[in-house]
N, C-alpha and C. Protein backbone atom coordinates (compact mmCIF):
# COMPACT_ATOMS: atom_id res chain seq x y z
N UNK A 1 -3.79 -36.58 -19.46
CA UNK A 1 -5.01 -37.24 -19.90
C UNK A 1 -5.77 -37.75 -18.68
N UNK A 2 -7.06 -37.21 -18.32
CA UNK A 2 -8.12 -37.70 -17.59
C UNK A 2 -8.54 -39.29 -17.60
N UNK A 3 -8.72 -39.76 -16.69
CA UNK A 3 -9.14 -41.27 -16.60
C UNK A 3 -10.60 -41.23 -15.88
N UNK A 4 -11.51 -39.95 -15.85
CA UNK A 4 -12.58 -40.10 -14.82
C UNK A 4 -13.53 -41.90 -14.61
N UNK A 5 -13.40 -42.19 -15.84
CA UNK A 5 -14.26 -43.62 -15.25
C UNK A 5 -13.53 -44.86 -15.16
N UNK A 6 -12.07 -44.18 -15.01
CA UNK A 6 -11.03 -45.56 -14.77
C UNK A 6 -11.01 -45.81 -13.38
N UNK A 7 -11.61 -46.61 -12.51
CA UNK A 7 -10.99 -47.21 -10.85
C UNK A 7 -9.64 -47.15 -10.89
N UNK A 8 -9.21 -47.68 -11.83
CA UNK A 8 -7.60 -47.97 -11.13
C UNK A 8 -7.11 -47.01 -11.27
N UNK A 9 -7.43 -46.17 -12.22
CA UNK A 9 -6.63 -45.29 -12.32
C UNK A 9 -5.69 -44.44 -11.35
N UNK A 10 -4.48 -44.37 -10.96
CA UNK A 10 -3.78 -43.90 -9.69
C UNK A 10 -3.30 -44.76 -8.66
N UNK A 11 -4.08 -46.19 -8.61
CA UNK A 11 -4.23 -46.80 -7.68
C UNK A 11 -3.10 -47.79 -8.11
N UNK A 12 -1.80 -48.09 -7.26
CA UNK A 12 -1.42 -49.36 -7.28
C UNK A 12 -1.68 -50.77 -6.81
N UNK A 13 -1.21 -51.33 -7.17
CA UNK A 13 -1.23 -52.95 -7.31
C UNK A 13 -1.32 -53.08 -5.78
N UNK A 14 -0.65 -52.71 -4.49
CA UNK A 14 -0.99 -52.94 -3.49
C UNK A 14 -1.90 -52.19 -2.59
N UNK A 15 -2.41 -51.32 -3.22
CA UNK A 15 -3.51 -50.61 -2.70
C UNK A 15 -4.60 -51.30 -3.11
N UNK A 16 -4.93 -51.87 -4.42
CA UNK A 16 -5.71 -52.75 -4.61
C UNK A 16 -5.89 -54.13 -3.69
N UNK A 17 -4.56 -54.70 -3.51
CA UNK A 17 -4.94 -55.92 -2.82
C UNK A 17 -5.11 -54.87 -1.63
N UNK A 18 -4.23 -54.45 -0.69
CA UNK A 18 -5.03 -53.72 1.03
C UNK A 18 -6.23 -54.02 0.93
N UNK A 19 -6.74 -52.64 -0.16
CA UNK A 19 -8.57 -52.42 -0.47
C UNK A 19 -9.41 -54.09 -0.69
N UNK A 20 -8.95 -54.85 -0.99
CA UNK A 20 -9.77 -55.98 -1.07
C UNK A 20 -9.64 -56.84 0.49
N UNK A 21 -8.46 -56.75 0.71
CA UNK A 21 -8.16 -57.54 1.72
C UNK A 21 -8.86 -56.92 3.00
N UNK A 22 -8.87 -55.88 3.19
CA UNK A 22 -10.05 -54.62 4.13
C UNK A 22 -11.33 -55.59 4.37
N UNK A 23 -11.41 -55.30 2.44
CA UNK A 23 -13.08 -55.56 2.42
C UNK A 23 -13.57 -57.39 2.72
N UNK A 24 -12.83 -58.38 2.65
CA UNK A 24 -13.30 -59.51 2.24
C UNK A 24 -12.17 -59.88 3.33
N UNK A 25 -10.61 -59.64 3.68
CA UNK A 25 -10.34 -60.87 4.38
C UNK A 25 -9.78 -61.96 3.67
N UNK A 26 -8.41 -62.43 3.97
CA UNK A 26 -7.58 -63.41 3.09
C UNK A 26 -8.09 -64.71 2.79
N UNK A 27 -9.32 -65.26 3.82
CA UNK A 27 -10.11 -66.31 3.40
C UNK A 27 -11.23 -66.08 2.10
N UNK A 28 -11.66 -65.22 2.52
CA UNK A 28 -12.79 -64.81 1.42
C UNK A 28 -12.14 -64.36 0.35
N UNK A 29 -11.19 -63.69 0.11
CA UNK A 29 -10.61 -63.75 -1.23
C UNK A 29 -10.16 -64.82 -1.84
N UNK A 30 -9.25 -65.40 -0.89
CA UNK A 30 -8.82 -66.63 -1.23
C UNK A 30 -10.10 -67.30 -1.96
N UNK A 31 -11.01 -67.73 -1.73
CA UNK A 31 -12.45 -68.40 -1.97
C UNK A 31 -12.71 -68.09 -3.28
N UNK A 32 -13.02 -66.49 -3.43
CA UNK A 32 -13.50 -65.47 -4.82
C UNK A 32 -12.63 -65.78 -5.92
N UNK A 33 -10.92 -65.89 -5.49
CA UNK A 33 -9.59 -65.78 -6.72
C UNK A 33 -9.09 -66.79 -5.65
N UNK A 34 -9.46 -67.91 -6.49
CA UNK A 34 -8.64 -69.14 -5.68
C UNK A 34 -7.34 -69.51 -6.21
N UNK A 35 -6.39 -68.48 -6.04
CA UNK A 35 -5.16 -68.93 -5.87
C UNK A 35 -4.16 -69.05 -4.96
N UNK A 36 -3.10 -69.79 -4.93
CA UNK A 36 -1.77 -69.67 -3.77
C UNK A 36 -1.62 -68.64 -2.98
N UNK A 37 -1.07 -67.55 -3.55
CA UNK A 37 -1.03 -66.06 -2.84
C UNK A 37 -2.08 -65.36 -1.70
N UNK A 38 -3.32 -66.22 -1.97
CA UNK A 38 -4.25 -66.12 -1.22
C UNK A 38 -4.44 -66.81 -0.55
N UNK A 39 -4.43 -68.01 -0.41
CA UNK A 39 -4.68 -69.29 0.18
C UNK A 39 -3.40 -69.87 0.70
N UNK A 40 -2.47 -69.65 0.78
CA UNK A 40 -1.34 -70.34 1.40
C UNK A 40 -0.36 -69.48 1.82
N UNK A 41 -0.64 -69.11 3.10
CA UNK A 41 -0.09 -68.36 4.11
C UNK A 41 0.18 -67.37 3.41
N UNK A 42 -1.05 -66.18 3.20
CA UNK A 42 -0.70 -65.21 2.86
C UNK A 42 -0.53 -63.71 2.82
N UNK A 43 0.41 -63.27 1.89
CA UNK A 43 0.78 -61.30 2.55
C UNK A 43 0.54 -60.88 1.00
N UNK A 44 0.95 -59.65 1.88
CA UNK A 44 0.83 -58.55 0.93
C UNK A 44 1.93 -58.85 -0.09
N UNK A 45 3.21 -59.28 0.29
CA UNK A 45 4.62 -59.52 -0.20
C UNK A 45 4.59 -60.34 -1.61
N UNK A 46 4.11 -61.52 -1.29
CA UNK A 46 3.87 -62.77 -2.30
C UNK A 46 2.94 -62.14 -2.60
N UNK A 47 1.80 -61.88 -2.46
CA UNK A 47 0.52 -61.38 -3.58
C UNK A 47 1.11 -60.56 -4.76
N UNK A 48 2.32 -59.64 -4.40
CA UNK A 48 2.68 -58.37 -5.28
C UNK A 48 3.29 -59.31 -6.20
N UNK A 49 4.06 -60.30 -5.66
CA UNK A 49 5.32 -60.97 -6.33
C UNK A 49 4.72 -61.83 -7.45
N UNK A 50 3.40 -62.42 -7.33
CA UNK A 50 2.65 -63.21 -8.12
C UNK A 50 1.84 -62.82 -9.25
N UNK A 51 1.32 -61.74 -7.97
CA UNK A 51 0.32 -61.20 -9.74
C UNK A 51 1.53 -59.93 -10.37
N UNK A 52 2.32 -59.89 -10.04
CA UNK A 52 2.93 -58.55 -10.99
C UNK A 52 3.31 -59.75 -12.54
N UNK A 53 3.84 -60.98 -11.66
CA UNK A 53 4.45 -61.96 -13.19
C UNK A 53 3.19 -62.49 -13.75
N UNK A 54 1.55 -62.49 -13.36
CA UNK A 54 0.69 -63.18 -14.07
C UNK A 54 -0.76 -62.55 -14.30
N UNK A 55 -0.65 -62.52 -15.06
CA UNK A 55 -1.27 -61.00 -16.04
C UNK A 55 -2.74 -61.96 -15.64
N UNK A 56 -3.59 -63.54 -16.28
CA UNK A 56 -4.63 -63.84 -15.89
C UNK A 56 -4.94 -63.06 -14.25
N UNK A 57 -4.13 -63.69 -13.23
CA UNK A 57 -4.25 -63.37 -12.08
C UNK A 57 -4.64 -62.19 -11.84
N UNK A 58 -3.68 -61.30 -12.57
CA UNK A 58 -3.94 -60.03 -11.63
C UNK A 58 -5.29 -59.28 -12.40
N UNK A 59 -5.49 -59.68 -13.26
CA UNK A 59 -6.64 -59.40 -14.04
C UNK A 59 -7.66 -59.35 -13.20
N UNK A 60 -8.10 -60.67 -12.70
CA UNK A 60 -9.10 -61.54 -11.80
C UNK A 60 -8.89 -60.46 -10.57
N UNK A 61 -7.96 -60.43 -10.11
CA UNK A 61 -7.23 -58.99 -8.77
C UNK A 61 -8.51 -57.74 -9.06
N UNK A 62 -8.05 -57.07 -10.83
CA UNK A 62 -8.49 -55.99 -10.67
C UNK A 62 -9.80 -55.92 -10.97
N UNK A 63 -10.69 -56.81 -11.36
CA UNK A 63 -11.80 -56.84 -12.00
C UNK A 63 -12.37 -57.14 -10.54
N UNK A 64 -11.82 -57.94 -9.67
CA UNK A 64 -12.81 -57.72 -8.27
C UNK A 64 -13.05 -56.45 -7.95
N UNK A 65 -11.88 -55.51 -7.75
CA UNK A 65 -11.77 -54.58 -7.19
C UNK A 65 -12.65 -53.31 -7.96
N UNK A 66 -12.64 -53.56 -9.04
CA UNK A 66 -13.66 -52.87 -9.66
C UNK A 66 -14.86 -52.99 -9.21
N UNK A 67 -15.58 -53.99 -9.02
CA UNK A 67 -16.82 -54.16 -9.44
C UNK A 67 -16.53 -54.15 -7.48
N UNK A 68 -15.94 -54.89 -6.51
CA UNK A 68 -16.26 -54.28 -5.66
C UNK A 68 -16.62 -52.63 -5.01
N UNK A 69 -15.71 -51.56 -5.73
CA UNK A 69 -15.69 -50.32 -5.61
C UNK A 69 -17.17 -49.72 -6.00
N UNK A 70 -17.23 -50.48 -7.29
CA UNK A 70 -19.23 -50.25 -8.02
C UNK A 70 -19.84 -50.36 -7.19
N UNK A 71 -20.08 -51.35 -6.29
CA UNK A 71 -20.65 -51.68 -5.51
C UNK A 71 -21.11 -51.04 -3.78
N UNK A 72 -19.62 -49.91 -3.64
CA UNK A 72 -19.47 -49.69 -2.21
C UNK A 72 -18.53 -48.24 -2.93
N UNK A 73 -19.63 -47.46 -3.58
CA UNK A 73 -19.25 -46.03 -3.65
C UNK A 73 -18.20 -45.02 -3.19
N UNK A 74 -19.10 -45.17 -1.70
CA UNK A 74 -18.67 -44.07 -0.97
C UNK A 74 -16.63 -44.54 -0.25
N UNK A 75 -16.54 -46.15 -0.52
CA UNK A 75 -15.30 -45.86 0.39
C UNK A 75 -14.01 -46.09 -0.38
């Protein structure tokens, strides 16, 4: 089954945070999705560990990443 207008589609959970973290930087995310994982000394490690157990969170995760991708086509 085709997902053509799904973003995530294919994409895992840490390719998403990389791709945000690329684009914005652990302060500026931190700022956008003000939580711990972001804001208090943070990795790739704890980000996975947090939003995999909290479904609000990672929500907030993928809905940036969406609408950032809308936004910036080509990369």
């Amino acid at each position: 089954m085709e997902q053509k207008n799904n973003p995530l589609h294919g994409k895992t959970l840490a390719y998403v945070i990389e791709y945000l973290v690329e684009q914005y930087g652990w302060e500026e995310l931190g700022k956008l999705i003000p939580i711990n994982c972001f804001n208090d000394s943070p990795s790739l490690q704890s980000s996975l560990k947090f939003l995999r157990k909290t479904e609000w969170a990672r929500k907030k995760v993928e809905d940036l990443y969406i609408k950032t991708v809308k936004q910036n086509p080509t990369t």
